[in-house]
Protein backbone atom coordinates (compact mmCIF):
# COMPACT_ATOMS: atom_id res chain seq x y z
CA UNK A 1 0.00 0.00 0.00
CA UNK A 2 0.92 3.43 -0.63
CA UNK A 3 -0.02 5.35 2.23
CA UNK A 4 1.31 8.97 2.60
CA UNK A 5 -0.20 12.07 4.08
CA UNK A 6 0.81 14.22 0.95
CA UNK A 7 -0.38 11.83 -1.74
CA UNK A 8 -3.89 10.88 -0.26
CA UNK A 9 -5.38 14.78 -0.52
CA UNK A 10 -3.56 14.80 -4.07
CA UNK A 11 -5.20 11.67 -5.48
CA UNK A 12 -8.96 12.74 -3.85
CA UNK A 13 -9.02 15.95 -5.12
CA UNK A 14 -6.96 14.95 -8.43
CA UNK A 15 -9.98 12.30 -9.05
CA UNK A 16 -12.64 14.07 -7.79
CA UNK A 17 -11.75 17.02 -10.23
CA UNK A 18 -12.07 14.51 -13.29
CA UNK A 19 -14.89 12.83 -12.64
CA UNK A 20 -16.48 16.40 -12.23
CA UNK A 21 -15.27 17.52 -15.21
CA UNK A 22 -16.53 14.25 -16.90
CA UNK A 23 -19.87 14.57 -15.56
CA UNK A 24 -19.94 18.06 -16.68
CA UNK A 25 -19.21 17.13 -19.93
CA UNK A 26 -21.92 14.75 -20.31
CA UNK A 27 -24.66 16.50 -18.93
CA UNK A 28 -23.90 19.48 -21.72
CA UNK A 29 -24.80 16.92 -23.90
CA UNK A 30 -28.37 17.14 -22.71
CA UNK A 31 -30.43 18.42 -25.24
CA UNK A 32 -28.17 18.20 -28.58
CA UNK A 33 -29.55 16.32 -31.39
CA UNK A 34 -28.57 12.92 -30.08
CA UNK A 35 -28.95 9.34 -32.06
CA UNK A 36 -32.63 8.11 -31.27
CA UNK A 37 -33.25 7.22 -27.44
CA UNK A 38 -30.45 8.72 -26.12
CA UNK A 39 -30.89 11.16 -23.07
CA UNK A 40 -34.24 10.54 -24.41
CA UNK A 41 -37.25 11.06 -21.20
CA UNK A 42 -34.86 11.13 -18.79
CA UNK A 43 -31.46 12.39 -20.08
CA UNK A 44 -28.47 11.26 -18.43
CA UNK A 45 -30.07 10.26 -14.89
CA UNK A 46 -31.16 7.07 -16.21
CA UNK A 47 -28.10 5.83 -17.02
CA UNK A 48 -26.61 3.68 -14.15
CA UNK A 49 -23.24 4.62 -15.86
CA UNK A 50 -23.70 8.56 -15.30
CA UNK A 51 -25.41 7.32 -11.76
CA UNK A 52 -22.16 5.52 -10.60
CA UNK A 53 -19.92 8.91 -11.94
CA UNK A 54 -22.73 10.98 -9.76
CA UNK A 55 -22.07 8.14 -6.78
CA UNK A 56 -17.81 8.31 -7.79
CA UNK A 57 -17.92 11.95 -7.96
CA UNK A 58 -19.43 12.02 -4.23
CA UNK A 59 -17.28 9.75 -2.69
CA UNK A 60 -13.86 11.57 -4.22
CA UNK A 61 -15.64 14.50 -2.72
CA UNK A 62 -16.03 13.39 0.87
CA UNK A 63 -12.55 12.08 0.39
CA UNK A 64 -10.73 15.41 -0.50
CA UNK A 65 -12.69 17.11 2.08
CA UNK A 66 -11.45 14.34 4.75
CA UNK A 67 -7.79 14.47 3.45
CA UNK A 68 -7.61 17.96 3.69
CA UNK A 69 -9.21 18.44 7.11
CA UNK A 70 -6.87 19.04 10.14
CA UNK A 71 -6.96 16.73 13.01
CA UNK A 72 -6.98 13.30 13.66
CA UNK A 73 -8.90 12.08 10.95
CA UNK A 74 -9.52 8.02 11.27
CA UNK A 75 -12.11 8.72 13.86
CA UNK A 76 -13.98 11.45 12.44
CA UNK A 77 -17.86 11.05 11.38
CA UNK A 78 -16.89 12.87 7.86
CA UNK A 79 -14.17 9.54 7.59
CA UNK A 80 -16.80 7.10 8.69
CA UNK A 81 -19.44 7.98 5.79
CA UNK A 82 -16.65 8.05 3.36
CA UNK A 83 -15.81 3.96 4.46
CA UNK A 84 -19.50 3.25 4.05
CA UNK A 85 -20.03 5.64 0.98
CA UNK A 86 -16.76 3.40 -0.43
CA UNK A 87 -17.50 -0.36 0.76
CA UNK A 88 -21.30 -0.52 0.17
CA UNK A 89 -21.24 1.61 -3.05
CA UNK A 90 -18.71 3.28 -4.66
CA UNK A 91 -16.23 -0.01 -4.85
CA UNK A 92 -19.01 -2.69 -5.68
CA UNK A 93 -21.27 -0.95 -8.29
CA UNK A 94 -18.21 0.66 -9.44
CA UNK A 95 -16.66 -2.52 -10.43
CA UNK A 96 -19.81 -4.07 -11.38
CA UNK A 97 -20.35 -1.26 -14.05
CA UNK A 98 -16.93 -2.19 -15.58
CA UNK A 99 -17.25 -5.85 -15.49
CA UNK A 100 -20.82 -5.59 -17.03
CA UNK A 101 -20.18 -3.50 -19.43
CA UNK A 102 -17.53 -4.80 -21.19
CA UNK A 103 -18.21 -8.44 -21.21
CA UNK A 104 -21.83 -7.17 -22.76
CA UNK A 105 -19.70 -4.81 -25.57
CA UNK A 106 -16.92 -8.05 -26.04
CA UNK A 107 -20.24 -9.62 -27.07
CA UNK A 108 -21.95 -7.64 -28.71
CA UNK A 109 -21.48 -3.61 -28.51
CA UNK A 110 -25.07 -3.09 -30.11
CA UNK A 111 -26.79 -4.62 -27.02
CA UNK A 112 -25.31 -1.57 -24.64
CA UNK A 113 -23.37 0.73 -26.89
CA UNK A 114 -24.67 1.22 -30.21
CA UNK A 115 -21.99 2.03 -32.93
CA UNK A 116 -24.37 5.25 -33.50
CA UNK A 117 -23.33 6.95 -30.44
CA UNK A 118 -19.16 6.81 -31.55
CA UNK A 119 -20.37 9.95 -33.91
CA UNK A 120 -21.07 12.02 -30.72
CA UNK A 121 -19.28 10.36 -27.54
CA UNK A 122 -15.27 9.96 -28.44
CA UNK A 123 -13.75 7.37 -27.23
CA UNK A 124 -11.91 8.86 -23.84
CA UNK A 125 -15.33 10.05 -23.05
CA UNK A 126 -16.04 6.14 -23.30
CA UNK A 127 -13.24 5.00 -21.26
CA UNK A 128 -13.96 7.77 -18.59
CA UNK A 129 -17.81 6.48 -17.83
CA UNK A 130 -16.55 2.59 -18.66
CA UNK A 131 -12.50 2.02 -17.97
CA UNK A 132 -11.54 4.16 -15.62
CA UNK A 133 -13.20 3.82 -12.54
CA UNK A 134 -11.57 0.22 -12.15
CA UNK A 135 -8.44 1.23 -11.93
CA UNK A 136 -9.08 3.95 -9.49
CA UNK A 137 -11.36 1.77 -7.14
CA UNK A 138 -8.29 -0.51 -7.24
CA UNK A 139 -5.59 2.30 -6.40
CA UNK A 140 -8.11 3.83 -3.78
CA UNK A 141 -7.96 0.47 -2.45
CA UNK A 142 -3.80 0.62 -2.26
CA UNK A 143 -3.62 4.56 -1.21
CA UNK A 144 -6.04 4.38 2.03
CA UNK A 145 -7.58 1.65 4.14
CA UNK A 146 -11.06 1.39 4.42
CA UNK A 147 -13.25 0.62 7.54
CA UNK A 148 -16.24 -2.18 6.23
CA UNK A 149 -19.00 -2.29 8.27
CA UNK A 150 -18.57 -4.80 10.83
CA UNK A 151 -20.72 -6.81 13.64
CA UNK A 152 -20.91 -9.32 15.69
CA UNK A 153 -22.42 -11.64 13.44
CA UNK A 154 -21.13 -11.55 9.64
CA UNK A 155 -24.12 -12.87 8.37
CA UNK A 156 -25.69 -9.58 9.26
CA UNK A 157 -23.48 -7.41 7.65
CA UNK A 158 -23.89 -9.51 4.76
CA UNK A 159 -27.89 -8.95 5.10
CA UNK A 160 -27.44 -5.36 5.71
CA UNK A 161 -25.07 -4.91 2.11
CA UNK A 162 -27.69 -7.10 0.57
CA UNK A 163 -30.66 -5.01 1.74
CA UNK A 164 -29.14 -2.15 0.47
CA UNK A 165 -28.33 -3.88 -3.19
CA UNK A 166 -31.63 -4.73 -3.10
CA UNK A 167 -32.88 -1.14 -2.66
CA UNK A 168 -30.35 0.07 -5.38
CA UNK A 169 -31.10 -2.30 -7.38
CA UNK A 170 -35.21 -2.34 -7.85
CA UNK A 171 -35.07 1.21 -7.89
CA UNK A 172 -33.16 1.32 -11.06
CA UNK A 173 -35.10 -1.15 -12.32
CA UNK A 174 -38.53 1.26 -11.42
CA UNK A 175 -36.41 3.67 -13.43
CA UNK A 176 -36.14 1.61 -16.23
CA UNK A 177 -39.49 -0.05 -16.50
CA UNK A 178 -40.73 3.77 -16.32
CA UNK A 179 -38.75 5.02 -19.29
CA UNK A 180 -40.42 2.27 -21.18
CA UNK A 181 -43.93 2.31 -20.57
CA UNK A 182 -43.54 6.06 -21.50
CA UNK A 183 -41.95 6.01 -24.45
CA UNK A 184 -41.20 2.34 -25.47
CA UNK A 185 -37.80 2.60 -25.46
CA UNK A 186 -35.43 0.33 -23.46
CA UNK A 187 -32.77 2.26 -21.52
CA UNK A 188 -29.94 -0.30 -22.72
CA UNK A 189 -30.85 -2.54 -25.91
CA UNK A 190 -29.96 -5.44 -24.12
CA UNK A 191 -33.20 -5.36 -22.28
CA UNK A 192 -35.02 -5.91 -25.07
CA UNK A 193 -34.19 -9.41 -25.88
CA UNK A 194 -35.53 -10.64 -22.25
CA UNK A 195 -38.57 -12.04 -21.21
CA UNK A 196 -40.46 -10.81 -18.26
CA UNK A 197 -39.07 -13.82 -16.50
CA UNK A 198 -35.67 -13.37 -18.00
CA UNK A 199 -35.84 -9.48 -16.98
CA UNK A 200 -36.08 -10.24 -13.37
CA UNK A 201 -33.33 -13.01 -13.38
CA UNK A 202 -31.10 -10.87 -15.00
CA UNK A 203 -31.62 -8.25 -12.14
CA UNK A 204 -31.27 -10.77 -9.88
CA UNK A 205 -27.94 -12.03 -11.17
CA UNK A 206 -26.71 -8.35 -10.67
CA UNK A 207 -27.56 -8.34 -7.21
CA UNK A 208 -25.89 -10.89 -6.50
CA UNK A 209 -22.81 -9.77 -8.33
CA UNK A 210 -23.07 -6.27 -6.52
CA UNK A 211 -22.97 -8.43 -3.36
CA UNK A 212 -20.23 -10.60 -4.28
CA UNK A 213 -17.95 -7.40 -5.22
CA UNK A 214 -18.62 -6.20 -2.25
CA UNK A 215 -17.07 -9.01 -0.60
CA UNK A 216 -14.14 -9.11 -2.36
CA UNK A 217 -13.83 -5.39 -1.74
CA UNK A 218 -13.58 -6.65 1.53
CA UNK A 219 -11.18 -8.92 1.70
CA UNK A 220 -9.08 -7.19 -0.48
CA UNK A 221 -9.09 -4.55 1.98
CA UNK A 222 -7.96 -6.91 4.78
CA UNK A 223 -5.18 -8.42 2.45
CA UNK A 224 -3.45 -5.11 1.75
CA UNK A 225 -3.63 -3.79 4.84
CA UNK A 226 -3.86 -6.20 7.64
CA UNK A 227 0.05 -6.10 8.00
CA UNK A 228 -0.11 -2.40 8.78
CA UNK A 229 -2.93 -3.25 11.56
């Protein structure tokens, strides 16, 4: 691990700066003649990919604000939502918006990123909502511990992460059902090609991947750093 007081405040407000700017830059494409059903009822917000740089964004935020505060900072309440903001969230749906994405597009692009939208999203923009937020999940993992909610009982922390997947999960799958009925278009193409009964197993597979990252955010966490504890 790299810890250091002078590089943690560099790399939070470094990141958090970028994915601002990123965010930025797709939200002032809201309202330009976009390919059909893009930003369409909606705009960005019903994206989970512009959701996790929203839920990125935030956490970078906390971060730089925590780094940058004087004091003894590890015990701090401003420390303790950044943990939880980073185990239950901003790691695991993170990752899972990486993983997912590009083992739909090695597959078949069309399904989640039409060829269409190349013409008016260039391909760092791509890589910014898509690439880079694995690598910095995995360096935020290296350049600070992180506390993970524990009990006394690890099947309840387990039920608590789960709960809150849960939540996160069916209500961006409200979101989604609602763009459709309204204007019959699916948010991602992909959706498309499933049954009702294939719909919800497909959300439920997600769950359950958010959950498992989770856990290996975890433990990863305890690997790198449980010789410095």
């Amino acid at each position: 691990p790299f810890s250091s007081t002078t590089l943690r405040p560099r790399v939070s407000v470094t990141t958090f700066s970028w994915y601002a700017f990123v965010v930025k830059t797709l939200a002032a494409k809201n309202g330009e003649k976009l390919p059909p059903g893009i930003f369409v009822y909606g705009g960005p917000w019903k994206y989970l990919t512009f959701l996790n740089l929203l839920l990125q964004m935030s956490f970078f935020g906390l971060a730089a604000l925590n780094d940058l505060q004087p004091g003894k900072k590890s015990e701090s309440t401003l420390n303790r939502c950044k943990d939880l903001l980073f185990s239950v969230f901003a790691f695991p749906v993170g990752m899972f918006v990486v993983l997912l994405f590009w083992t739909i597009f090695a597959y078949d692009r069309e399904l989640v990123y039409p060829t269409t939208i190349d013409t008016f999203f260039p391909p760092w923009i791509n890589h910014a909502m898509h690439t880079f937020v694995l690598p910095v999940s995995l360096g935020e993992v290296l350049v600070q511990p992180h506390i993970y909610p524990q009990t006394k009982h690890a099947l309840a922390t387990v039920q608590d992460v789960l709960t809150d997947t849960v939540y996160l999960s069916l209500n961006m799958f409200c979101r989604i059902i609602w763009v459709y009925l309204s204007v019959g278009i699916w948010v991602y193409p992909l959706l498309g090609h499933f049954s009702t009964a294939g719909l919800m197993g497909f959300f439920f597979f997600n769950m359950s991947v958010v959950t498992l990252l989770y856990v290996i955010g975890d433990k990863l966490n305890s690997h790198v750093w449980s010789k410095i504890h």
